[in-house]
C-alpha atoms as a PDB file:
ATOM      1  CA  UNK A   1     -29.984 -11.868-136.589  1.00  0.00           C
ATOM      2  CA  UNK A   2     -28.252  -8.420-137.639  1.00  0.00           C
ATOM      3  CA  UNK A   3     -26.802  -8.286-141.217  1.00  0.00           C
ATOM      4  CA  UNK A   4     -24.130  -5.676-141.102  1.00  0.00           C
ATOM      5  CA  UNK A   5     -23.190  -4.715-144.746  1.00  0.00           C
ATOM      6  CA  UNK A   6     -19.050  -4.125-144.307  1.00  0.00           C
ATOM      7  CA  UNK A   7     -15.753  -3.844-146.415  1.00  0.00           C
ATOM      8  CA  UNK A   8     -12.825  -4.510-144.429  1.00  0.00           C
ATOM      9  CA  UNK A   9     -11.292  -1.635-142.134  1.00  0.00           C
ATOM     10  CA  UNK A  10     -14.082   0.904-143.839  1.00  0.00           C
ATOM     11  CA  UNK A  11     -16.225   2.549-141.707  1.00  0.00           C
ATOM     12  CA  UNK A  12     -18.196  -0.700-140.941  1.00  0.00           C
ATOM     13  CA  UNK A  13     -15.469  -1.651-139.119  1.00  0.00           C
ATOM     14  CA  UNK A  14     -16.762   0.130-135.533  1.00  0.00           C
ATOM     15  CA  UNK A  15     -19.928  -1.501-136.041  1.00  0.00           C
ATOM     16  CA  UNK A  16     -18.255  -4.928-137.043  1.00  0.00           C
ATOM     17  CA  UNK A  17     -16.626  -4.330-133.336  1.00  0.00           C
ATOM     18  CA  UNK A  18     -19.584  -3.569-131.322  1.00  0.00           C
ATOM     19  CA  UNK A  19     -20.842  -6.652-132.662  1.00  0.00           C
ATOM     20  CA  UNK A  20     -18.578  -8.932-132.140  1.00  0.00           C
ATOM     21  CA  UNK A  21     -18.506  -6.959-128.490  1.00  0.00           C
ATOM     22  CA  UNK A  22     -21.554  -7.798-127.896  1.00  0.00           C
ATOM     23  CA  UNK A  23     -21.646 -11.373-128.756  1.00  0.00           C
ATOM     24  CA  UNK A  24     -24.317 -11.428-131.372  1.00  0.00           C
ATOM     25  CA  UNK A  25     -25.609 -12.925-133.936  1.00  0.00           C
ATOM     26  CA  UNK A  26     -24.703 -11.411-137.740  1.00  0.00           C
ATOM     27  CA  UNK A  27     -24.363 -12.001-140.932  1.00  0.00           C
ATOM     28  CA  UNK A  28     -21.397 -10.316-142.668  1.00  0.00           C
ATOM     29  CA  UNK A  29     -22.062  -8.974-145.978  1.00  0.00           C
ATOM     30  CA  UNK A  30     -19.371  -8.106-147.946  1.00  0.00           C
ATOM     31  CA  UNK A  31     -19.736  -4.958-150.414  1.00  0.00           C
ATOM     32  CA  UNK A  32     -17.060  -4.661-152.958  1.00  0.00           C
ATOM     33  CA  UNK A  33     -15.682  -1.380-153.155  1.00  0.00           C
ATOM     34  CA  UNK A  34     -12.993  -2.012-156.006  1.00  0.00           C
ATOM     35  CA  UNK A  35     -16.484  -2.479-158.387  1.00  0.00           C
ATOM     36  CA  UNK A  36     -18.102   0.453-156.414  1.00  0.00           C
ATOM     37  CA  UNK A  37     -20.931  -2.076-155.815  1.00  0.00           C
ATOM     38  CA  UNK A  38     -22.430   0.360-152.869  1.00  0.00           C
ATOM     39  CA  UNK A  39     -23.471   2.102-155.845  1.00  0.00           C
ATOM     40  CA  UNK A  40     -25.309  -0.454-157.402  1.00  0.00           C
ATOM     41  CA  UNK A  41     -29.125   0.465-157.493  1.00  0.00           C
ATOM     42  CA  UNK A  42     -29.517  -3.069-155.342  1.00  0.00           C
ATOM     43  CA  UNK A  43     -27.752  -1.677-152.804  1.00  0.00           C
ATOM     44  CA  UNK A  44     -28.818   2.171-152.916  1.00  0.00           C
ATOM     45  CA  UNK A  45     -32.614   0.700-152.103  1.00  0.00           C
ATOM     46  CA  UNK A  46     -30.980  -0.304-149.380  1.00  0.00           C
ATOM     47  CA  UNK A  47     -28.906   2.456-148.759  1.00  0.00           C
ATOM     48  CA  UNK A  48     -30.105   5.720-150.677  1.00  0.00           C
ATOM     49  CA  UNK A  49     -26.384   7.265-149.436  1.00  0.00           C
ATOM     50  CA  UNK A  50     -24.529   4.713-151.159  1.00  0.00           C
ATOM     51  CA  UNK A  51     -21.807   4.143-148.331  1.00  0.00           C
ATOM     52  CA  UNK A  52     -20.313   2.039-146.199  1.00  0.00           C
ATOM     53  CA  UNK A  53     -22.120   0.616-143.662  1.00  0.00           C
ATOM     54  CA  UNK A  54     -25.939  -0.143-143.672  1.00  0.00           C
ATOM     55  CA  UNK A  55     -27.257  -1.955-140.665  1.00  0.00           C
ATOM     56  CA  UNK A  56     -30.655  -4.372-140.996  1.00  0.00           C
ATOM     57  CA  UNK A  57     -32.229  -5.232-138.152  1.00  0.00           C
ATOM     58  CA  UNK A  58     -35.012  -7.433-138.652  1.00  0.00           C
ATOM     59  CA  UNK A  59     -37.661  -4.367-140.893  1.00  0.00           C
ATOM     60  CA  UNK A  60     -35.248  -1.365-139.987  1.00  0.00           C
ATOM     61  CA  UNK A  61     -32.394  -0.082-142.036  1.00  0.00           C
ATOM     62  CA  UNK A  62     -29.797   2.020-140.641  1.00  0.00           C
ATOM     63  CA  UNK A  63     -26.938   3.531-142.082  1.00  0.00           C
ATOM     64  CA  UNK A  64     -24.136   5.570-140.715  1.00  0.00           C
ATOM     65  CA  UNK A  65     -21.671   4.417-138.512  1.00  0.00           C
ATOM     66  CA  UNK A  66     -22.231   6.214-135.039  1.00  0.00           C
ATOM     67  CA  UNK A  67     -25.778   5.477-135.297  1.00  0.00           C
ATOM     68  CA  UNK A  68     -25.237   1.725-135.859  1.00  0.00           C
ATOM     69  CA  UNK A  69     -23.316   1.894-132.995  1.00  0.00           C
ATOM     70  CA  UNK A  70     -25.700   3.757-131.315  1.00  0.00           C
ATOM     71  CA  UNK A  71     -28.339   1.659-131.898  1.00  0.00           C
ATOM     72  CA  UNK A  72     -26.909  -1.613-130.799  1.00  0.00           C
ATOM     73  CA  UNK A  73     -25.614  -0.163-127.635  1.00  0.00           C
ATOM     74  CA  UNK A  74     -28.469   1.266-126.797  1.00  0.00           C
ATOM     75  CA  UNK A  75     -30.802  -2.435-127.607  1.00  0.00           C
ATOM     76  CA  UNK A  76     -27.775  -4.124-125.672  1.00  0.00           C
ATOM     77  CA  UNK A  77     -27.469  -2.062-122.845  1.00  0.00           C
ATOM     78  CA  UNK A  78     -26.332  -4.985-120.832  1.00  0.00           C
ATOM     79  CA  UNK A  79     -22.648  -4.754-122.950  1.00  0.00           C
ATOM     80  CA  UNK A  80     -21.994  -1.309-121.241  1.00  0.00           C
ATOM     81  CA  UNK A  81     -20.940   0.295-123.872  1.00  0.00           C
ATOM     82  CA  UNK A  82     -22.549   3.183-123.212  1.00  0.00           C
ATOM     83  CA  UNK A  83     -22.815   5.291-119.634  1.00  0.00           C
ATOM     84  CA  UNK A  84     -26.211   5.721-118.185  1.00  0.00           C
ATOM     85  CA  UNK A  85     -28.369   8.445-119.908  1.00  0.00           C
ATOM     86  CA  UNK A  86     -28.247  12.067-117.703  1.00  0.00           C
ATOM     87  CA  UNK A  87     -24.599  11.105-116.067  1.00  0.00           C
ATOM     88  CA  UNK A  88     -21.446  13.138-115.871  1.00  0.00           C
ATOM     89  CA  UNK A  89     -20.112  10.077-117.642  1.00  0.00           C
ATOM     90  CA  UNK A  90     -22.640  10.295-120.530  1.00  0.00           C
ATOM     91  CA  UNK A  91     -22.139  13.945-121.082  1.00  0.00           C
ATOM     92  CA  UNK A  92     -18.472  12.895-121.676  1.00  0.00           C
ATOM     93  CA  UNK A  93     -19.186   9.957-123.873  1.00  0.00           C
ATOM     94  CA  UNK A  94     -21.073  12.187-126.092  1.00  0.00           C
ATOM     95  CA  UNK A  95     -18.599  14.748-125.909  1.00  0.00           C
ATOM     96  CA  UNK A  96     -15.796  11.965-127.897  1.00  0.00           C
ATOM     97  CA  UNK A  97     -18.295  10.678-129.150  1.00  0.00           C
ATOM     98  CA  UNK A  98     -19.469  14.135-131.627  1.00  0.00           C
ATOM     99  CA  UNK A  99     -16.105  14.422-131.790  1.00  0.00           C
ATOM    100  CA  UNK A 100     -14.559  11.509-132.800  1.00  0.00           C
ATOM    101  CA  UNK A 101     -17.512  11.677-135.843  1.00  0.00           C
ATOM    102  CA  UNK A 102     -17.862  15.594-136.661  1.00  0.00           C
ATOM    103  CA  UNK A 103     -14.584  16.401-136.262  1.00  0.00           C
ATOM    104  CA  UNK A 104     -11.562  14.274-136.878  1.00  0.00           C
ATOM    105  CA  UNK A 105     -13.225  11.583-139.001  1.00  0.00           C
ATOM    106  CA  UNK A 106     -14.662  14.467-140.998  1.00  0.00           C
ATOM    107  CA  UNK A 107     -10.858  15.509-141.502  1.00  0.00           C
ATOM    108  CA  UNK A 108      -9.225  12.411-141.796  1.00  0.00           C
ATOM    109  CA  UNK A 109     -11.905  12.204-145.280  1.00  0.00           C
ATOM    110  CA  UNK A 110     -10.651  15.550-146.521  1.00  0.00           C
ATOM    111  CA  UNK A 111      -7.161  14.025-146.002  1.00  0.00           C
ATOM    112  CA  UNK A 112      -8.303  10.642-148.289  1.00  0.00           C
ATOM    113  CA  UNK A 113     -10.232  12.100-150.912  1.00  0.00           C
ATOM    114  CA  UNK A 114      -9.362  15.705-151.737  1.00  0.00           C
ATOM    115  CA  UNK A 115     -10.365  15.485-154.885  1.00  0.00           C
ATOM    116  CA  UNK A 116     -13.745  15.374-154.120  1.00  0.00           C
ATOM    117  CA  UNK A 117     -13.396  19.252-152.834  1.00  0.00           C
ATOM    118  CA  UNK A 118     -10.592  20.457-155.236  1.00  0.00           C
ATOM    119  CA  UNK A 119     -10.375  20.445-158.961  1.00  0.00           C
ATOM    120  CA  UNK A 120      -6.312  19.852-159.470  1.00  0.00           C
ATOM    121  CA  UNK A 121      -3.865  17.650-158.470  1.00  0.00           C
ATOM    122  CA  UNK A 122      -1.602  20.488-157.260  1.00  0.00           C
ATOM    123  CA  UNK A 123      -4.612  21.582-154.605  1.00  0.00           C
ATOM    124  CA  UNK A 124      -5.798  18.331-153.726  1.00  0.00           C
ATOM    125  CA  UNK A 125      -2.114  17.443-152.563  1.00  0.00           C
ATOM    126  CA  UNK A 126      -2.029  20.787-150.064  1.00  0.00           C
ATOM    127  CA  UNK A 127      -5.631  20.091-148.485  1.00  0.00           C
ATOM    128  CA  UNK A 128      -4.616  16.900-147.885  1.00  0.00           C
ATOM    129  CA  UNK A 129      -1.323  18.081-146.303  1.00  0.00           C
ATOM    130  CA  UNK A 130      -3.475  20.839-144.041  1.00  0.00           C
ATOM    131  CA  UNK A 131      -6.058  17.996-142.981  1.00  0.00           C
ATOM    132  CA  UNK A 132      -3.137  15.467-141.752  1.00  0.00           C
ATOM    133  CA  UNK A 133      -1.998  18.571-139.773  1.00  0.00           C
ATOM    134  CA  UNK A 134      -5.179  19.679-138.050  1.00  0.00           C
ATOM    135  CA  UNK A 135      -5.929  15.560-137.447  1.00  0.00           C
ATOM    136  CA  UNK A 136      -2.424  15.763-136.071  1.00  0.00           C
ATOM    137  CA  UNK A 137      -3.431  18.581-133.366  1.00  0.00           C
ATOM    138  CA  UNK A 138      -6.659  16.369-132.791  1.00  0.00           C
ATOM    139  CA  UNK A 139      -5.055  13.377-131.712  1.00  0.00           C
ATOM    140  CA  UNK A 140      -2.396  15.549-129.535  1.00  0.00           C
ATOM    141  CA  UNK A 141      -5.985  16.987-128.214  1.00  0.00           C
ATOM    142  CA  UNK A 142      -6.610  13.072-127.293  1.00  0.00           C
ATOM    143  CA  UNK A 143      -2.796  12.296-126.609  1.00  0.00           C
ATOM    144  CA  UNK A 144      -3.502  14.715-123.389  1.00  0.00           C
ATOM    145  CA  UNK A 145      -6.699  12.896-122.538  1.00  0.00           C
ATOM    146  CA  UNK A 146      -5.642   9.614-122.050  1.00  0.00           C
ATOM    147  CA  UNK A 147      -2.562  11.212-120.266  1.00  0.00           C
ATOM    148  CA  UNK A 148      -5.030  10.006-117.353  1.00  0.00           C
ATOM    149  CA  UNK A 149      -7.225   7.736-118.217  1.00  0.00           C
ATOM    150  CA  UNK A 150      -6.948   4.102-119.496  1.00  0.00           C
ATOM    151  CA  UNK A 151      -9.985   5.013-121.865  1.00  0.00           C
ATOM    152  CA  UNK A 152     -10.962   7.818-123.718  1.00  0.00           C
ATOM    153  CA  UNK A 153     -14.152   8.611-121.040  1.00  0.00           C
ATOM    154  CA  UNK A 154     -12.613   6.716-117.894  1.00  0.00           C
ATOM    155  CA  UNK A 155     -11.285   3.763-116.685  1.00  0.00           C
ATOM    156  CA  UNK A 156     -13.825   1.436-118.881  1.00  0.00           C
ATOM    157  CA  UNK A 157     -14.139   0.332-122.663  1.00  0.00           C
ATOM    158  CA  UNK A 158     -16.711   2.317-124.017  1.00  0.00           C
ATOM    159  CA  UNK A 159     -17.872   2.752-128.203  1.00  0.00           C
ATOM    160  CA  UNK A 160     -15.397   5.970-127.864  1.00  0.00           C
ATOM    161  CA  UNK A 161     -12.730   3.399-127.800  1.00  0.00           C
ATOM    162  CA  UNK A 162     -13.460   1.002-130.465  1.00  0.00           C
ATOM    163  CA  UNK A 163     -14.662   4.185-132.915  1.00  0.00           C
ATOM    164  CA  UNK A 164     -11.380   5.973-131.747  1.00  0.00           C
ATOM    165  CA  UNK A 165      -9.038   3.006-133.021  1.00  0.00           C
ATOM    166  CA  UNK A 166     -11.167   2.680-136.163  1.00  0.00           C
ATOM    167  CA  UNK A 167      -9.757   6.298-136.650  1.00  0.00           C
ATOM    168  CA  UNK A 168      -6.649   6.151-135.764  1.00  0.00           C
ATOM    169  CA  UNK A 169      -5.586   2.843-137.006  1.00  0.00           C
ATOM    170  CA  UNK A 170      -6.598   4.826-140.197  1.00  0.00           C
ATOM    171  CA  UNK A 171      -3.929   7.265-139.993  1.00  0.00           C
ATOM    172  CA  UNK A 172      -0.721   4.855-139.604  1.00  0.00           C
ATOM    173  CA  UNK A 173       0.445   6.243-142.468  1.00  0.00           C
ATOM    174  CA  UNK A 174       0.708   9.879-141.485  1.00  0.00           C
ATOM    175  CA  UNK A 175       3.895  11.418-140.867  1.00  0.00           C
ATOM    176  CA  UNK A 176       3.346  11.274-137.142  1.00  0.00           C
ATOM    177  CA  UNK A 177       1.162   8.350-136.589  1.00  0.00           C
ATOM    178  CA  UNK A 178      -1.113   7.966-133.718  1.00  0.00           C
ATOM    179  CA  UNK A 179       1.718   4.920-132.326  1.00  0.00           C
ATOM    180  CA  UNK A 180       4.109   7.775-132.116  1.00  0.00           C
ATOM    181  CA  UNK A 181       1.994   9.638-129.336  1.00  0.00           C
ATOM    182  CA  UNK A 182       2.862   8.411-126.046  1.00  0.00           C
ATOM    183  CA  UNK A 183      -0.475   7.746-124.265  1.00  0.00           C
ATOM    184  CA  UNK A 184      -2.789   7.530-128.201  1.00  0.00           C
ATOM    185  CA  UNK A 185       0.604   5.006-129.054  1.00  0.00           C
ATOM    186  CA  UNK A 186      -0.088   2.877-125.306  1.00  0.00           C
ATOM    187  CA  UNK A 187      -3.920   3.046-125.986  1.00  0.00           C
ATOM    188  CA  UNK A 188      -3.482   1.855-129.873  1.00  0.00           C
ATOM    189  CA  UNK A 189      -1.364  -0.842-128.611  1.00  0.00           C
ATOM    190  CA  UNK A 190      -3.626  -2.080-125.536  1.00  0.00           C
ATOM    191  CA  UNK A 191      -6.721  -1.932-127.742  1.00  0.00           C
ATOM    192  CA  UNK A 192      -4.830  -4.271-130.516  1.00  0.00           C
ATOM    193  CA  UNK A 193      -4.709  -6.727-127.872  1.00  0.00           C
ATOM    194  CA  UNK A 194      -8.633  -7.359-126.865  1.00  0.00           C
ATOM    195  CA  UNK A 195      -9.884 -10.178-127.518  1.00  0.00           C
ATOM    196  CA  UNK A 196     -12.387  -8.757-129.943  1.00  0.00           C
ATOM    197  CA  UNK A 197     -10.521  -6.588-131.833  1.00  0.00           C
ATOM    198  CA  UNK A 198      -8.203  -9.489-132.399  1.00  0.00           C
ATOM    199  CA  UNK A 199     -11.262 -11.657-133.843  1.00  0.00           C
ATOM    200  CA  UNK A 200     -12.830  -9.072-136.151  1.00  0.00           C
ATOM    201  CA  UNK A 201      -9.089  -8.116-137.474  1.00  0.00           C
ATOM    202  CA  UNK A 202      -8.803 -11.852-138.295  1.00  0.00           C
ATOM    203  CA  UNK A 203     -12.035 -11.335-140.155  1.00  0.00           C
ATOM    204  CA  UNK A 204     -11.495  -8.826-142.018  1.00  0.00           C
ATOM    205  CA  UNK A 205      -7.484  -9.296-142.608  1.00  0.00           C
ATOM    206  CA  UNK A 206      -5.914  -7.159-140.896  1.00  0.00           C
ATOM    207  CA  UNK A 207      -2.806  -7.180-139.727  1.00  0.00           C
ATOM    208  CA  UNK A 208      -1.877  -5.567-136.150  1.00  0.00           C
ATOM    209  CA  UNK A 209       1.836  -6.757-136.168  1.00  0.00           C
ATOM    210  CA  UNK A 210       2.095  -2.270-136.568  1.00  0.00           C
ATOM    211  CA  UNK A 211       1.224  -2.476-133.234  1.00  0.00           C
END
């Protein structure tokens, strides 16, 4: 059994969907944010990095998101999640893949907490500002992709897909949300119907009526 340690619609949440994906057995562990209790020295044995997720598989402990992921697509191959290693289409998934991580979830955090990089309030709000812009040319950048394709690599549901609505379900609030795009807004809306995005959303409470 996997014990994925989440908080609803953090970054646990792509994990919480490749599980459920691929049908197996976890134990949901719920670490309360409001009391910062992924600080707690329990949970930074755990997780020296004291975030949101950490992973246990049986003696190993993995954190970060994408390598969850990666890790239970790659011990479930049979899910296809993931292309076959040394394709065209594996070259591509890995291309969405970086970035979808390095690059517009690494914005999307300068557009949450920029405090953490600036010292006043009158800063913070401007970096903020600049990050929703440049994640706004990112998902344009995506907006064209799925132009023509169903999925972000192709015409099948890979971890791109559930990682990219992780992200973009994220940024609803934004001035120009990712529903507002025509093919990101189709994509968003096709995704909140699977089946097992709709179960882990009733888990974790969230609402997809935006959609």
């Amino acid at each position: 059994m996997y014990q994925l340690f989440y908080y609803p619609r953090n970054a646990s949440w792509a994990p919480h969907l490749v599980l459920e994906h691929l049908q197996l057995e976890k134990e949901l562990l719920l670490v309360d944010r409001k009391t910062q209790q992924q600080k707690s020295a329990t949970y930074l044995e755990l997780n020296p990095t004291g975030r949101i997720p950490t992973l246990v598989d049986g003696d190993q402990v993995i954190f970060e998101s994408a390598a969850i992921c990666l890790h239970l697509c790659e011990k479930h191959p049979e899910g296809q999640l993931i292309p076959v290693p040394a394709t065209p289409q594996s070259a591509t998934f890995n291309q969405w893949l970086f970035y979808l991580t390095t690059t517009v979830q690494s914005e999307l955090m300068l557009y949450f907490y920029p405090e953490k990089y600036q010292l006043s309030p009158e800063s913070s709000k401007t970096m903020s500002q600049a990050a929703e812009q440049r994640v706004g040319d990112m998902f344009a950048l995506i907006d064209k992709q799925l132009a023509t394709h169903t999925y972000l690599v192709g015409e099948q549901l890979t971890l791109c897909d559930y990682y990219l609505f992780m992200l973009a379900h994220w940024a609803s609030g934004f001035n120009t949300a990712p529903k507002d795009y025509a093919h990101l807004g189709r994509f968003m809306r096709m995704m909140a119907q699977q089946k097992v995005v709709k179960r882990v959303c009733e888990i974790e409470q969230t609402d997809l009526s935006f959609y």
